[in-house]
Every structure is written in C-alpha cells, then in structure tokens.
Protein backbone atom coordinates (compact mmCIF):
# COMPACT_ATOMS: atom_id res chain seq x y z
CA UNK A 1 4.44 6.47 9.12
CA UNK A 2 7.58 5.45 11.05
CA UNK A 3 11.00 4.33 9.93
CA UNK A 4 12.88 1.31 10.31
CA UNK A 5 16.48 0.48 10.27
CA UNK A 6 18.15 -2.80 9.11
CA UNK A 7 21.79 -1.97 10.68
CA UNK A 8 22.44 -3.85 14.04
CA UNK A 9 23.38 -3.18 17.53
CA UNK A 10 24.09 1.06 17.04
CA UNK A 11 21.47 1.21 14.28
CA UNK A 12 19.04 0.06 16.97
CA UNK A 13 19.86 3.29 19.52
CA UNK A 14 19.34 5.53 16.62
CA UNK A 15 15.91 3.26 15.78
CA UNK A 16 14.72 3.91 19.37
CA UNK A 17 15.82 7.93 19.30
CA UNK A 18 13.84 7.93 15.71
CA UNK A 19 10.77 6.19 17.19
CA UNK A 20 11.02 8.51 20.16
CA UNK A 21 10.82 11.55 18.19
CA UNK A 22 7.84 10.41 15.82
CA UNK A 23 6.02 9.61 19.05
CA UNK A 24 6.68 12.82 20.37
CA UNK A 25 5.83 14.81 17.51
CA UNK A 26 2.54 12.51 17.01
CA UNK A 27 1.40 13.63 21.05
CA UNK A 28 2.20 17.14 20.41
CA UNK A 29 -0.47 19.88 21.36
CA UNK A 30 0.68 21.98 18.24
CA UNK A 31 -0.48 18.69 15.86
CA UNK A 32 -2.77 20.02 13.31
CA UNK A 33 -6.46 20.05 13.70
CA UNK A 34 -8.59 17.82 11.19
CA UNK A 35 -10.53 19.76 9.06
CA UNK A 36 -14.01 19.85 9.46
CA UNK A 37 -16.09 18.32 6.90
CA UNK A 38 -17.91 20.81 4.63
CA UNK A 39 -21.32 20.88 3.26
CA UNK A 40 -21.64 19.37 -0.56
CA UNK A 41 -24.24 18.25 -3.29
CA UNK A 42 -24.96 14.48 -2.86
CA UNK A 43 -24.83 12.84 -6.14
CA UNK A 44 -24.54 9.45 -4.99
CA UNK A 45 -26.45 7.55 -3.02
CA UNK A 46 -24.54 5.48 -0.35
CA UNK A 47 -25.83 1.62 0.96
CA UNK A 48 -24.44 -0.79 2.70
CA UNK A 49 -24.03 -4.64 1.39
CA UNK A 50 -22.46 -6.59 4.16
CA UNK A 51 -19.67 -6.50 7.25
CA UNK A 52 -17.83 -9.08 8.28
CA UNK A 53 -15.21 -8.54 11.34
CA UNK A 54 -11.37 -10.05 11.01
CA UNK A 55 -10.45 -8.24 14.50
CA UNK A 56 -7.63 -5.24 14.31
CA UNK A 57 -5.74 -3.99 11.26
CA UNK A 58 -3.07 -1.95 11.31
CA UNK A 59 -0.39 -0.62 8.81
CA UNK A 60 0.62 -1.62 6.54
CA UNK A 61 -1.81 -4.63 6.11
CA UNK A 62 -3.50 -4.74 2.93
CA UNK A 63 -6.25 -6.51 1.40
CA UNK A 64 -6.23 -8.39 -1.58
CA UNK A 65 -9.23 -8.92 -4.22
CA UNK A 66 -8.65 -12.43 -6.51
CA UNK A 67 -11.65 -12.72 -8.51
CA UNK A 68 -14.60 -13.13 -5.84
CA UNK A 69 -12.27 -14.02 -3.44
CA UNK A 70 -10.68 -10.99 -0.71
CA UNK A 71 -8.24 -12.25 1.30
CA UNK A 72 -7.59 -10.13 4.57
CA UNK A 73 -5.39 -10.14 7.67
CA UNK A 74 -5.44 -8.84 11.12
CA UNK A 75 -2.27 -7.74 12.96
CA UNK A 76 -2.79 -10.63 15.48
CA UNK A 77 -2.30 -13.23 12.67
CA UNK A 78 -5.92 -14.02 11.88
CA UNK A 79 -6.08 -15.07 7.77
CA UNK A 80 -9.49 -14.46 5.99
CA UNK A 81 -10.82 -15.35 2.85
CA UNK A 82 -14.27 -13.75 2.08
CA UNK A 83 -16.66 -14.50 -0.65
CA UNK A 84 -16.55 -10.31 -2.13
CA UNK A 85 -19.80 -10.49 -3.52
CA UNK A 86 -21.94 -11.43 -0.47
CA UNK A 87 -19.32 -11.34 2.33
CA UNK A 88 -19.54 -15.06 3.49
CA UNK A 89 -16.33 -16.53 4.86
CA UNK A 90 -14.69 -19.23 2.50
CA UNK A 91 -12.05 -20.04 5.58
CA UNK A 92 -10.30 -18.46 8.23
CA UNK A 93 -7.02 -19.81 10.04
CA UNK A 94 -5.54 -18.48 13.28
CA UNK A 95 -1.66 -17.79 13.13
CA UNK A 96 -1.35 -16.29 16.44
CA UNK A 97 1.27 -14.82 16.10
CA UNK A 98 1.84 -11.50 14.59
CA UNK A 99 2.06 -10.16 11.46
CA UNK A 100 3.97 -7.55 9.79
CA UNK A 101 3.04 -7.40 6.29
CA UNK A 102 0.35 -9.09 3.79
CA UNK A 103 -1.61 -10.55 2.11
CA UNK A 104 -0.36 -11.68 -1.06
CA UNK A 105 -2.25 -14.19 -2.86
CA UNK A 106 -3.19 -15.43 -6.74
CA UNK A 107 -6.72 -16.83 -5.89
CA UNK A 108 -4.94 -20.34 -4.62
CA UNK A 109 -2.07 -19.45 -2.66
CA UNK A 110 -1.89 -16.76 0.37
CA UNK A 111 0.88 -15.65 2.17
CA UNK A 112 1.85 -13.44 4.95
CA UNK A 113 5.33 -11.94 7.02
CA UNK A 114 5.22 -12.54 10.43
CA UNK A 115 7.01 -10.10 12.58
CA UNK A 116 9.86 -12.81 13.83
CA UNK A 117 10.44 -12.90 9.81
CA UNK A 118 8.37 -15.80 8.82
CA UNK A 119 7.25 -16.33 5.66
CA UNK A 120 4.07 -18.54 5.90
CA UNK A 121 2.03 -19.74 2.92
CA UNK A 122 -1.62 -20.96 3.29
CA UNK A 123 -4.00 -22.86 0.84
CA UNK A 124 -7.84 -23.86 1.93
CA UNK A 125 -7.70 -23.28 5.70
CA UNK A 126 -4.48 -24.94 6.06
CA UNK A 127 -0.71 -23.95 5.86
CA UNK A 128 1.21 -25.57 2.99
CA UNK A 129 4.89 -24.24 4.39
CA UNK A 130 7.01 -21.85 6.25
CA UNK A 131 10.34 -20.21 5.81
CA UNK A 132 12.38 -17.76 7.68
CA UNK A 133 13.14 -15.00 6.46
CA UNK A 134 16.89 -12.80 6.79
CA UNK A 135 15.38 -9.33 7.52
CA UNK A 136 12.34 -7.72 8.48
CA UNK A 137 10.01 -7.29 5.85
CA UNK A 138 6.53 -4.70 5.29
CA UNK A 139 5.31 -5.56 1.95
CA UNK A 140 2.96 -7.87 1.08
CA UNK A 141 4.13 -10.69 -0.72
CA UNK A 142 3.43 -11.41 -4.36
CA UNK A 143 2.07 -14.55 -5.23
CA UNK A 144 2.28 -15.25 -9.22
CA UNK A 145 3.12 -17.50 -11.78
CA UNK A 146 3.33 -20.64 -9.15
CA UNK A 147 6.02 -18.35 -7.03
CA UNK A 148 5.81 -15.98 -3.55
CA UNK A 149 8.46 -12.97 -4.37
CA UNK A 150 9.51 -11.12 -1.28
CA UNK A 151 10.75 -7.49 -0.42
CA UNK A 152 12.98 -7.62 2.71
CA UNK A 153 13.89 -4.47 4.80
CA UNK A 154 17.14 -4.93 4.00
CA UNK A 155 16.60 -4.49 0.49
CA UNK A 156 16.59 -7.95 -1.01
CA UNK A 157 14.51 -9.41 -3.28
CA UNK A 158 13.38 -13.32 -2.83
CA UNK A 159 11.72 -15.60 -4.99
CA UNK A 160 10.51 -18.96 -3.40
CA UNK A 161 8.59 -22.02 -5.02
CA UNK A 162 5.03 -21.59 -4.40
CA UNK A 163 4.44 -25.06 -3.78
CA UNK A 164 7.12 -26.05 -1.51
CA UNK A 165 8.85 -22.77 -0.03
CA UNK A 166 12.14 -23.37 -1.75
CA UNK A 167 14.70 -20.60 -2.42
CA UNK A 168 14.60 -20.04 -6.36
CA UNK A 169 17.21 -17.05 -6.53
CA UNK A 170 17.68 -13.93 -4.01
CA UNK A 171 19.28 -10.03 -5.29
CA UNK A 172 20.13 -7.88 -2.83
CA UNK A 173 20.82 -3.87 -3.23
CA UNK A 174 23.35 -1.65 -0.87
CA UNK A 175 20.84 1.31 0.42
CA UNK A 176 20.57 4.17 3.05
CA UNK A 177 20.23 2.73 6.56
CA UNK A 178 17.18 3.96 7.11
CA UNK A 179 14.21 1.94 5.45
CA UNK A 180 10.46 2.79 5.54
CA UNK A 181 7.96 0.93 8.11
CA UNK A 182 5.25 0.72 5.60
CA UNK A 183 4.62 -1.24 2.31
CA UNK A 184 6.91 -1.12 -0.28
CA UNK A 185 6.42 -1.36 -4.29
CA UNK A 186 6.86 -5.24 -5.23
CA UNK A 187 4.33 -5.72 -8.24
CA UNK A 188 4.25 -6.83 -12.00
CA UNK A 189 4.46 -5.54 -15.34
CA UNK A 190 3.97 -8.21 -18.06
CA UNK A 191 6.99 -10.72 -17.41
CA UNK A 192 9.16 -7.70 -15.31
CA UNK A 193 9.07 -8.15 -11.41
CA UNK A 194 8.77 -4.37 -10.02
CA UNK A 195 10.53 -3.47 -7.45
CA UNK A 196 11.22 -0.31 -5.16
CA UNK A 197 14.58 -0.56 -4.13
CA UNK A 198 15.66 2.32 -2.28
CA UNK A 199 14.50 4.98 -4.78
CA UNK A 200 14.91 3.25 -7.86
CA UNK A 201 11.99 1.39 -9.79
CA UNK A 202 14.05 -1.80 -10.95
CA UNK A 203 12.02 -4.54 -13.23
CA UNK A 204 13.38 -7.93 -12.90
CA UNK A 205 13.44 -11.24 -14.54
CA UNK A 206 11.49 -13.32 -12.72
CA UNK A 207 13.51 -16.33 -13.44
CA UNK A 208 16.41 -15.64 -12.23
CA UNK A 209 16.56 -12.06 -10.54
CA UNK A 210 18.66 -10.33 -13.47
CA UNK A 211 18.13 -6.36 -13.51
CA UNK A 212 16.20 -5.66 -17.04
CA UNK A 213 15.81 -1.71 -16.18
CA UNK A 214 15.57 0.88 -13.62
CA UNK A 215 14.32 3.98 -13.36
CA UNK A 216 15.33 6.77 -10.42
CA UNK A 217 11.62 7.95 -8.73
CA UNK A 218 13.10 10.23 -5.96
CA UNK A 219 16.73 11.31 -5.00
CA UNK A 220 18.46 11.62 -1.46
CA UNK A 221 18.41 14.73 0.01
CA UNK A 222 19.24 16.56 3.50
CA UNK A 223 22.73 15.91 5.79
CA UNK A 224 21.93 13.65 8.31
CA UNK A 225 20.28 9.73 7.64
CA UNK A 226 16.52 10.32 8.53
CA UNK A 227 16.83 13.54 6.01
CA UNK A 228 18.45 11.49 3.49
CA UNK A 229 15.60 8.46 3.55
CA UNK A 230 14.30 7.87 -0.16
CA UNK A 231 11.75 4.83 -0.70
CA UNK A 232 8.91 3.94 -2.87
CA UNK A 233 6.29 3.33 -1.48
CA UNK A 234 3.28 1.02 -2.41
CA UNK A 235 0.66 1.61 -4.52
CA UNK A 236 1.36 2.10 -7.86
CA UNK A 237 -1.15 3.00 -10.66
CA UNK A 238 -0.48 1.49 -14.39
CA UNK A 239 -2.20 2.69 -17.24
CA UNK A 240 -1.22 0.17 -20.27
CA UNK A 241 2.56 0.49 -20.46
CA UNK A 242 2.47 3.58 -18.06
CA UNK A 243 3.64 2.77 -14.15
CA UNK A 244 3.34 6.00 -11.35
CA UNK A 245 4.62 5.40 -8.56
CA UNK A 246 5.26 7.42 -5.34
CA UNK A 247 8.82 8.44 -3.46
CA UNK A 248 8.63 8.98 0.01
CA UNK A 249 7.65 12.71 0.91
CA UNK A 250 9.53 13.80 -2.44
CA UNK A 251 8.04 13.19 -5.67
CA UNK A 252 5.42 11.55 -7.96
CA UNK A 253 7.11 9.89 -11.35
CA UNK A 254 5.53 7.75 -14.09
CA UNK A 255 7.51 5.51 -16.15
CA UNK A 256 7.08 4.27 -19.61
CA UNK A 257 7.28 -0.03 -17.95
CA UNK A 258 7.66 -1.07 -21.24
CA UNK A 259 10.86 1.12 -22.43
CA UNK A 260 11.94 1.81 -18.99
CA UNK A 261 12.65 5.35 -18.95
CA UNK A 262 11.24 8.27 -16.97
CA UNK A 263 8.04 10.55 -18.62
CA UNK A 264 7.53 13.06 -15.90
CA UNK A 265 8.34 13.84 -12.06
CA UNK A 266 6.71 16.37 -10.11
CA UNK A 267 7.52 17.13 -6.36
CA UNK A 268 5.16 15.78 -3.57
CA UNK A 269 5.04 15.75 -0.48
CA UNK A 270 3.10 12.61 0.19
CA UNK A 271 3.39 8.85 2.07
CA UNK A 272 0.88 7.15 0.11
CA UNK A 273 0.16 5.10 -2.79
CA UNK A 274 -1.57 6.36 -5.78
CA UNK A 275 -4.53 5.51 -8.35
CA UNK A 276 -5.58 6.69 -11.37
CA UNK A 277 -7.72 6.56 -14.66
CA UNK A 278 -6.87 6.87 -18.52
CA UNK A 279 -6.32 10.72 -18.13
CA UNK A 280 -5.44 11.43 -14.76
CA UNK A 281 -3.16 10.73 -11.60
CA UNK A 282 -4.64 10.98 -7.57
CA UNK A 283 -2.41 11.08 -4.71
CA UNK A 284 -2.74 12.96 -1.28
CA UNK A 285 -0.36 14.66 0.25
CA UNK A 286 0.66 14.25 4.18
CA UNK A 287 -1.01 17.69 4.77
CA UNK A 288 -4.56 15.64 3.35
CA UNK A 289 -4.40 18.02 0.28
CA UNK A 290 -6.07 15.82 -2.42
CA UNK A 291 -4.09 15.98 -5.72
CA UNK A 292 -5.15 15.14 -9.10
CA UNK A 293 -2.08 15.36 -12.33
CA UNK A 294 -2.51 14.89 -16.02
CA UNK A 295 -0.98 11.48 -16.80
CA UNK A 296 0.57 12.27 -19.77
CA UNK A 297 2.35 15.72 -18.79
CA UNK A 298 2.54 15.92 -15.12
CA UNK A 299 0.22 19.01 -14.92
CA UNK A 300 -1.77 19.62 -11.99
CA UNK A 301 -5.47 19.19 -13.07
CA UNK A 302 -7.00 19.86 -9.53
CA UNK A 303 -6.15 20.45 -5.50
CA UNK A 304 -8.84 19.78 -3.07
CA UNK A 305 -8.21 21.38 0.71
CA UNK A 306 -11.66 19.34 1.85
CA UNK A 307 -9.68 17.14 3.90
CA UNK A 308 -6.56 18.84 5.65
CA UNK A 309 -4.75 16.92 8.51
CA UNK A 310 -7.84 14.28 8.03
CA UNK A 311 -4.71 11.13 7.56
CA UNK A 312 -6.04 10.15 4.19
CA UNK A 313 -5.42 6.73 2.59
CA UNK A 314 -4.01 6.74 -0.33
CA UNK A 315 -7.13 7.23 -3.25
CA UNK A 316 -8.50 4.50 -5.06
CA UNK A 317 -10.13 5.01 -8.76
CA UNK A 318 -12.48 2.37 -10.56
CA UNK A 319 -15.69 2.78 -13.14
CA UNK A 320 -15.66 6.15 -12.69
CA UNK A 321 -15.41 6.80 -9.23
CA UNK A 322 -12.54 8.32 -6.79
CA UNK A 323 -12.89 7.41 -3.41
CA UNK A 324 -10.68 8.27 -0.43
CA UNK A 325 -10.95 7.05 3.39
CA UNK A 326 -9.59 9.06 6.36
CA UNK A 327 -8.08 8.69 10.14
CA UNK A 328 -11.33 9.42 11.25
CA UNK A 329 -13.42 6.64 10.02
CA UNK A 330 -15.12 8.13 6.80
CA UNK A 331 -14.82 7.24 3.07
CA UNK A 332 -15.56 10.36 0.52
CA UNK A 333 -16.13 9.94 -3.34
CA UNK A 334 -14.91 12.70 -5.12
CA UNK A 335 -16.08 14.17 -8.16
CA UNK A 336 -12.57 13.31 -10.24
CA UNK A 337 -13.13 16.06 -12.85
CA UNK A 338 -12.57 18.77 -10.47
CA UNK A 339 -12.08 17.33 -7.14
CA UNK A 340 -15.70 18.36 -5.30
CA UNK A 341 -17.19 15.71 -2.32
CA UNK A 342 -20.18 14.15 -3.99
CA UNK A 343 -20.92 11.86 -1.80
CA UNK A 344 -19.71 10.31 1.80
CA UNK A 345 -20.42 7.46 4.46
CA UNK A 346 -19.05 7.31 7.92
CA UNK A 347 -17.51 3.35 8.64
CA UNK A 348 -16.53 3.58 12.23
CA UNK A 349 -14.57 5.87 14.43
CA UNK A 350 -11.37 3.76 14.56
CA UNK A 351 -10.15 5.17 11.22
CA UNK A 352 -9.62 3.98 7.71
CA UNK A 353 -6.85 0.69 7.60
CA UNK A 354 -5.88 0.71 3.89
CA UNK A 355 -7.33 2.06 0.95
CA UNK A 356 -10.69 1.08 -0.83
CA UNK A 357 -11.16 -1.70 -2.56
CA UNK A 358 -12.89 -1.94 -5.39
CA UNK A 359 -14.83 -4.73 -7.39
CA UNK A 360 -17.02 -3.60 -10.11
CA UNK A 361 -19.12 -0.39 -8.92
CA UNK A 362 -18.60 -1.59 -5.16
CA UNK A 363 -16.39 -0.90 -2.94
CA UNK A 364 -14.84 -2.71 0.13
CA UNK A 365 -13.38 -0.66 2.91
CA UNK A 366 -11.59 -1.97 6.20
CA UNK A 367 -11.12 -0.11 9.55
CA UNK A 368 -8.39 -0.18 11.83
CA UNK A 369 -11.05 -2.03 14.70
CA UNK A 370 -11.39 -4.63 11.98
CA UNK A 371 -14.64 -3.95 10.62
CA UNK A 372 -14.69 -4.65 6.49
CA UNK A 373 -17.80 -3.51 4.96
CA UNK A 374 -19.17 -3.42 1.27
CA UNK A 375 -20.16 -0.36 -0.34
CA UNK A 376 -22.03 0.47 -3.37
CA UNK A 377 -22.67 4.35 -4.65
CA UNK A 378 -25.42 5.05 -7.19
C-alpha cells in the first residue's frame, strides 16, 4: 500500500518524502505483531490439485479466470495461460521487461501495463500490438466486447481496438495529486464501463466515453495532500443490479448500477477489495479485522479479530464458501454465517499475492514467490 503521484518535477520530491515515510513506518519496531492463529473445528477438508510456478508476483498483479483458461503474470514480465482445471500450461511468453499492472483478458485477448507505460496485447504465445501509454497506470486492463479499456494514474480513461491497438476515444478527470499504487476499479455493468475516478463510481458509454452516472463512494478529508487521498480501489462485488465497492481507508458503499444512485455507506477503514453473496458483504480492514455487512442495509452482521495485523487479501466468496489469504502465506475459509475459521492450509511463507480465485468449489491461490496452487475444500 503506497501512493503515487502523477504531478512532475516537485510532485516527484514529495513522491520520494511519501515513499520514505511508508518505508519507515513499514521497518518500525512498534509495527504490530501478527496474531497468532487460534485453535478451531475443521469442517472442511483441505487437498491439493496442482502448482504450477510463473516466478514472483507482486502488487497489484492479478489473476484472471476466462472459462478454463487463468491467465497470470509475474512482475518480471512473464505471461501465463494455464489450463484451471488440471494446471497444464496453454502458453507462456517472456516480456522481460516489467510490469506494473494486469492481466486483463476475455478468453482470446490478454493484456498487460508495463512499468515504462506500455500497453502490450498478446494472443496464443505471441504479441498482436503495443502502445504507449501517457501516464503510469496499476489496474489491470479490461478486455471486452473486441476492446482493451485502460485506467491511467492520471485519471484517464482509454479505450483501444482490440485487434489493432488503435485509440477509439480517451476522458480524462481533474483529481487530487496524490493517486493510489494499487489496482483501481475499471469493470462492467451490462453496457456501462465502471470506473473509479478519484472517489466517484462513474459508468460510461463504452462507445464513446460519455458519463451515463456517477455515484460519490468516499469524500476528501484531512489538510494536507496525503490526508486528503480518496480512491476506489479494486474489487468490487455485484449482486444483480447491486455494485459495492471500496474507498480507500474511508468507507464501504453499494450502488443501485442500474439507477445509479447510492443505497448505503458505512465507514471503513480498509485497502482492499471486497466479495460477497446474495445477503451479505466481506471486506477486511487494514487492522486484519474481518468484516461481514448486510447487503441490503449496511448493518454489520459479524467482526472476526482471528487475523489482526495478519495483511489480509481482500476476501473472496463462491458456492458457499469465504476464503481469505494472509502476509504470511496461509489461506482460511471462514464460516460466513458468523465469521468462525473452519478450515485452513498453509501455501508458502512468501505471503498471499492477490486474492483467491475461485472456479466452481476450487480455489486457485498465488504467492508472492510465484507459486499458484489449486485448492479444493470438502
């Protein structure tokens, strides 16, 4: 969790003095001891599928599941495609160079950011084209509907031909300084773009980039610039016509996609995407406190302390099962009635890259050494 800035030459000493202090504050002897792991009732039964090894992963790489196909990235540029069901490699391509944020892909088409701002866009082992890009960028791109969209650190949106890497239309939104070194909200909603600009959730047209709605998800706050940072960050759970999405270390909102307008906010203290189910909402906060909301009302349902200043990723929830991964290499299913450990498998010690992935009642989970392994809990 560290912050970027897309201002030049001054913005870059006050960058560096940021990046300082994080680092400082991340050494310090005072930082907060992980919790220990308590003692639970196993109702699940862990095993192990398959591993495969794409070399390191670091934030905020994601992985992305398109039918049987999981397409994966390592921060030195090295593309994957794996076969999710048995973990076979359909292709694998060498960039080196690299990469700051991906993978997008709709089954066909992957792309990736490098971090000298390329767009690159891959197809069967080979790369189809490559643009350059105005601004940094830490979101993955989305590949739909024969197009790459693109969330820049400087707040604009692109959308490029998928075929050839042609500029279709751009939109770009004044905003704080100060933008988020992590993944950003660029998804879909029917025929609405969503994007996290700043923090506002805007749907655009696709087409052309027109505004059709936007809804405010967290407010500035504080006196100086790093106080006054608001982003969305990725990881967004929809429901139907119901889209929750997170605001940096502020608050938790779900919007009515379809309408546009706001339902509920709650405050949260959280840097994290979130999941959820039919009923309910899961985030963690910073602190590792494990959250769980009523999706219609905003309510609190549940708080777990199990996993206090453990660096959880954000949760993941599919056929009827929560699971959560931590900094220090384990991934926990949690009971998601009332928040209890019911079952839990260590990966490795290197810590948990992204969150779960899931893909029927498995589960794929990548460390930040590289190592992506299949999971299944009975």
């Amino acid at each position: 969790m560290t912050l970027s800035l897309h201002r030049p030459f001054a913005a870059l000493a006050a960058l560096v003095a940021t990046a300082l202090l994080l680092g400082a504050c991340a050494s310090s002897p005072d930082k907060p001891t992980p919790s220990a792991l308590v003692d639970y009732k196993e109702q699940l039964s862990v095993s192990r599928l398959w591993s495969a090894q794409i070399g390191p992963v670091s934030s905020p790489l994601t992985a992305q599941l398109s039918g049987a196909q999981l397409a994966l990235a390592s921060a030195n540029g090295l593309v994957s495609v794996l076969n999710v069901e048995t973990g076979a490699e359909a292709w694998r391509f060498a960039l080196n160079t690299p990469l700051s944020a991906g993978v997008g892909t709709d089954g066909n088409r992957l792309s990736v950011i490098t971090k000298s701002n390329e767009l690159v866009t891959l197809a069967d082992g080979k790369v189809l084209w490559k643009v350059k890009l105005p601004a940094l960028s830490f979101t993955a791109p989305l590949v739909a509907g024969g197009r790459v969209f693109v969330l820049t650190a400087d707040r604009t949106v692109i959308a490029l031909d998928g075929a050839s890497g042609q500029k279709l239309w751009s939109q770009q939104r004044a905003g704080d300084a100060l933008v988020l070194r992590q993944a950003g909200i660029l998804t879909s909603y029917q025929d609405n773009l969503l994007v996290g600009l700043s923090g506002r959730l805007v749907a655009l047209n696709p087409s052309n980039g027109v505004s059709r709605w936007e809804v405010t998800i967290g407010s500035s706050r504080g006196t100086n610039e790093v106080e006054r940072l608001v982003d969305l960050v990725a990881g967004v759970s929809r429901v139907n016509n119901v889209v929750c999405a997170r605001a940096f270390q502020t608050s938790v909102t779900c919007v009515d996609a379809q309408k546009g307008s706001n339902l509920w906010t709650r405050a949260s203290q959280g840097h994290v995407g979130l999941s959820g189910t039919q009923t309910a909402l899961f985030g963690a906060e910073s602190d590792g406190k494990l959250v769980a909301w009523n999706r219609t009302g905003g309510q609190v349902l549940w708080q777990s302390e199990a996993f206090r200043f453990r660096g959880l990723s954000a949760p993941a929830a599919a056929e009827g099962q929560l699971v959560v991964g931590d900094d220090l290499g384990w991934l926990h299913w949690i009971d998601a009635h009332n928040g209890q450990t019911i079952a839990r498998a260590q990966i490795d010690a290197s810590g948990i890259a992204m969150p779960p992935v899931p893909y029927g009642k498995n589960w794929v989970v990548v460390t930040k050494s590289g190592l992506v392994q299949a999971l299944r809990a009975n």
